[in-house]
N, C-alpha and C. Protein backbone atom coordinates (compact mmCIF):
# COMPACT_ATOMS: atom_id res chain seq x y z
N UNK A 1 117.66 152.64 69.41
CA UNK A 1 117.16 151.33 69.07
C UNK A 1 117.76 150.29 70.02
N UNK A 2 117.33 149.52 70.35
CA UNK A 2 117.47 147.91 71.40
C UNK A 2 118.38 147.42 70.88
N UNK A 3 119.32 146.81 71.72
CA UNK A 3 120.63 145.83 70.91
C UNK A 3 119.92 144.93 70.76
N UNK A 4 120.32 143.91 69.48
CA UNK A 4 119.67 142.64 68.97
C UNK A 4 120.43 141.41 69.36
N UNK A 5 119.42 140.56 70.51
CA UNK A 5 120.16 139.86 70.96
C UNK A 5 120.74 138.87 70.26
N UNK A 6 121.76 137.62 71.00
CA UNK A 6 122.71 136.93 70.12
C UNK A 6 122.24 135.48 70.55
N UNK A 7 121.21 135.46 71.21
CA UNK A 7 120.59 133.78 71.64
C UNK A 7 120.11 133.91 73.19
N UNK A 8 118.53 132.82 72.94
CA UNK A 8 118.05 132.91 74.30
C UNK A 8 117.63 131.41 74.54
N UNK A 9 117.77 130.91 75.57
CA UNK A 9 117.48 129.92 76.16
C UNK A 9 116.33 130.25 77.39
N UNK A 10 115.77 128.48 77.43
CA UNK A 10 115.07 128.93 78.24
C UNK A 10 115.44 127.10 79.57
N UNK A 11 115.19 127.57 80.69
CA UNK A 11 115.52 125.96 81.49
C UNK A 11 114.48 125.92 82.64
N UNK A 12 114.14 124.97 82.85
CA UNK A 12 113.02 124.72 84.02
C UNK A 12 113.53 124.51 85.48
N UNK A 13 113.23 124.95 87.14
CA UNK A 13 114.02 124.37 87.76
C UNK A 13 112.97 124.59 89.16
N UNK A 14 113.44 123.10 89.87
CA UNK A 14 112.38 123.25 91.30
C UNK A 14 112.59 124.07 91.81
N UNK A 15 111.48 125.01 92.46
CA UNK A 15 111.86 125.79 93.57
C UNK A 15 110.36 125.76 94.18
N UNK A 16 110.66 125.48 95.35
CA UNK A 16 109.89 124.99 96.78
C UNK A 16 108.20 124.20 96.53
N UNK A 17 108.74 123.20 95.61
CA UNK A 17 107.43 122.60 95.32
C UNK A 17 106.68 123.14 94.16
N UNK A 18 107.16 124.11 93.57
CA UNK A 18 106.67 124.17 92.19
C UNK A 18 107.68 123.90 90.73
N UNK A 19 107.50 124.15 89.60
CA UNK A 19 108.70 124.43 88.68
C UNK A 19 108.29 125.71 88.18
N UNK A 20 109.52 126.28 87.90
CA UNK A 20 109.57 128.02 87.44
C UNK A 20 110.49 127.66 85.99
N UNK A 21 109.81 128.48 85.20
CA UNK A 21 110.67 128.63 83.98
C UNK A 21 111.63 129.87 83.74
N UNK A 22 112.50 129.59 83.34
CA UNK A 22 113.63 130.45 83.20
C UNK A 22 113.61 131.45 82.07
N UNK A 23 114.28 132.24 81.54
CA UNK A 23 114.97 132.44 80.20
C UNK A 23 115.98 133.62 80.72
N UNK A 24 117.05 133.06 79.34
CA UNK A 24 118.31 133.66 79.35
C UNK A 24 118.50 134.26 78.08
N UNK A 25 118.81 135.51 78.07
CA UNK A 25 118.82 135.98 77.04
C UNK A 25 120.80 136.82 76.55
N UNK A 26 121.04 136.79 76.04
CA UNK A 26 122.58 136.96 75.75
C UNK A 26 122.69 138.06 74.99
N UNK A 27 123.35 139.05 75.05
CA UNK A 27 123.78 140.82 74.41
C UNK A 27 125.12 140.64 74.12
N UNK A 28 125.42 141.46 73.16
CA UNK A 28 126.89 141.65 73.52
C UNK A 28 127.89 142.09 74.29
N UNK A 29 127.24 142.71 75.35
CA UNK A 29 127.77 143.43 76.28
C UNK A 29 127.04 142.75 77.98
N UNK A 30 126.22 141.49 77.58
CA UNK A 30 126.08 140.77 79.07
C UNK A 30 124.65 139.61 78.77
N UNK A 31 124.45 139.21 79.51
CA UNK A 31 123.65 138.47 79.36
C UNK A 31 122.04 138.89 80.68
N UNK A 32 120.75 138.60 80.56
CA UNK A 32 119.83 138.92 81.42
C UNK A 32 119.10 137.44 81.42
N UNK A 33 118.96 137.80 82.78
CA UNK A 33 118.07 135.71 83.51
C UNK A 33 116.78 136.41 83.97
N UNK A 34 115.86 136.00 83.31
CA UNK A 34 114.41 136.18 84.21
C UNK A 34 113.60 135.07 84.30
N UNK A 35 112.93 135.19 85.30
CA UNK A 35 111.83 133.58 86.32
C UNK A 35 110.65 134.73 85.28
N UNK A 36 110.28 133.80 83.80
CA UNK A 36 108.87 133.81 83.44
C UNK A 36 107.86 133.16 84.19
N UNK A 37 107.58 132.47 84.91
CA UNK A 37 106.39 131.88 85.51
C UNK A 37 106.75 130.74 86.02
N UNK A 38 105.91 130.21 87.13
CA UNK A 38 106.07 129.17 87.83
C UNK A 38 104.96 128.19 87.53
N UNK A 39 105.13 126.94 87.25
CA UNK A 39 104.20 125.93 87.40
C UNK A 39 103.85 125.09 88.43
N UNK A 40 102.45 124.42 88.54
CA UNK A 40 102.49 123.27 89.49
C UNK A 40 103.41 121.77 89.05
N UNK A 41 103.57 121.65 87.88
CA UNK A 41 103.46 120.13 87.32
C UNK A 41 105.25 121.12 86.58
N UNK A 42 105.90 119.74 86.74
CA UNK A 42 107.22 119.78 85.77
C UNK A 42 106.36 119.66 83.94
N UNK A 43 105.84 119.29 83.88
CA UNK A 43 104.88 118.33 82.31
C UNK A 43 104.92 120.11 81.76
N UNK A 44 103.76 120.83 82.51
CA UNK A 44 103.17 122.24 81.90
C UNK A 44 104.56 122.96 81.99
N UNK A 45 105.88 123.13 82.59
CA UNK A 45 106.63 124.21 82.76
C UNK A 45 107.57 123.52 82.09
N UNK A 46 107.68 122.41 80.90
CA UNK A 46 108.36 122.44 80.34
C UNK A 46 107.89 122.47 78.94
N UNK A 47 106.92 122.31 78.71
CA UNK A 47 105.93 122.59 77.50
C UNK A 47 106.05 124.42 77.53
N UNK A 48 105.37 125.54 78.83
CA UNK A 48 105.90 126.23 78.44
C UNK A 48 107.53 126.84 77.94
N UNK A 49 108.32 126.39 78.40
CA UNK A 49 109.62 126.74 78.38
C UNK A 49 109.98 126.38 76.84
N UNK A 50 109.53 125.19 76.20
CA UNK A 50 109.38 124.93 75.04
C UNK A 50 108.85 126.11 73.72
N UNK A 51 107.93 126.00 74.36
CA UNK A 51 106.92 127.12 73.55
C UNK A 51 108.06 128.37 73.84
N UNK A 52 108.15 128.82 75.06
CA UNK A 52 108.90 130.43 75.05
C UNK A 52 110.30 130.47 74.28
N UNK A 53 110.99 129.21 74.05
CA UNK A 53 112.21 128.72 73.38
C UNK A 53 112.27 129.10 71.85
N UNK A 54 110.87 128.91 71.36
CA UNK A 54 110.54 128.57 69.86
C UNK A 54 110.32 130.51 69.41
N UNK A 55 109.20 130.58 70.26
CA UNK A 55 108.84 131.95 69.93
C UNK A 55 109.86 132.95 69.94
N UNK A 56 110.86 132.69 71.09
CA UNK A 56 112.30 133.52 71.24
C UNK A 56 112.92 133.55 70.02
N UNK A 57 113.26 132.45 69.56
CA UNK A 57 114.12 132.05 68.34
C UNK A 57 113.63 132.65 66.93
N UNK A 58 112.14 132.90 66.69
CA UNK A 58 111.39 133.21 65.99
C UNK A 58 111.41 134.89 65.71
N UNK A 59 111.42 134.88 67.13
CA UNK A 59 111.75 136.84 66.67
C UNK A 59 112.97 137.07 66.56
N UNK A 60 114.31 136.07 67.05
CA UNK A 60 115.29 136.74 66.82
C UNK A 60 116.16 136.56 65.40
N UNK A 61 115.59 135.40 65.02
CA UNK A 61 116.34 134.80 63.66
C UNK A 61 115.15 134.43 62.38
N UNK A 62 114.11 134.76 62.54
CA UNK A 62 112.82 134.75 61.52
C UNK A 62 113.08 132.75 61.11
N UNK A 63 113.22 131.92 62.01
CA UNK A 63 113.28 130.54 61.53
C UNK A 63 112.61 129.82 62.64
């Protein structure tokens, strides 16, 4: 079975004229960073990052 993680964040950040959304996800034994998607507009890649924030939280703590 999958270790159940302990908290995930997510952060937006320029890279070469677009914004890319982040997420960080935390284990007990380390943490994993992955680039979910890149946007044109800061507006849409922080709305998603929002959204991926909520839904994260949702599967990991049912709130």
């Amino acid at each position: 079975m999958a270790e159940r993680a302990l908290w995930a964040t997510t952060s937006v950040e320029k890279e070469q004229g677009q914004w890319s959304v982040w997420i960080e996800v935390a284990f007990g034994d380390g943490m994993v960073r992955k680039r979910i998607e890149t946007y044109r507009s800061e507006q849409l890649a922080m709305l998603a990052a929002s959204v991926i924030s909520r839904v994260a939280n949702v599967e990991m703590f049912g709130t």
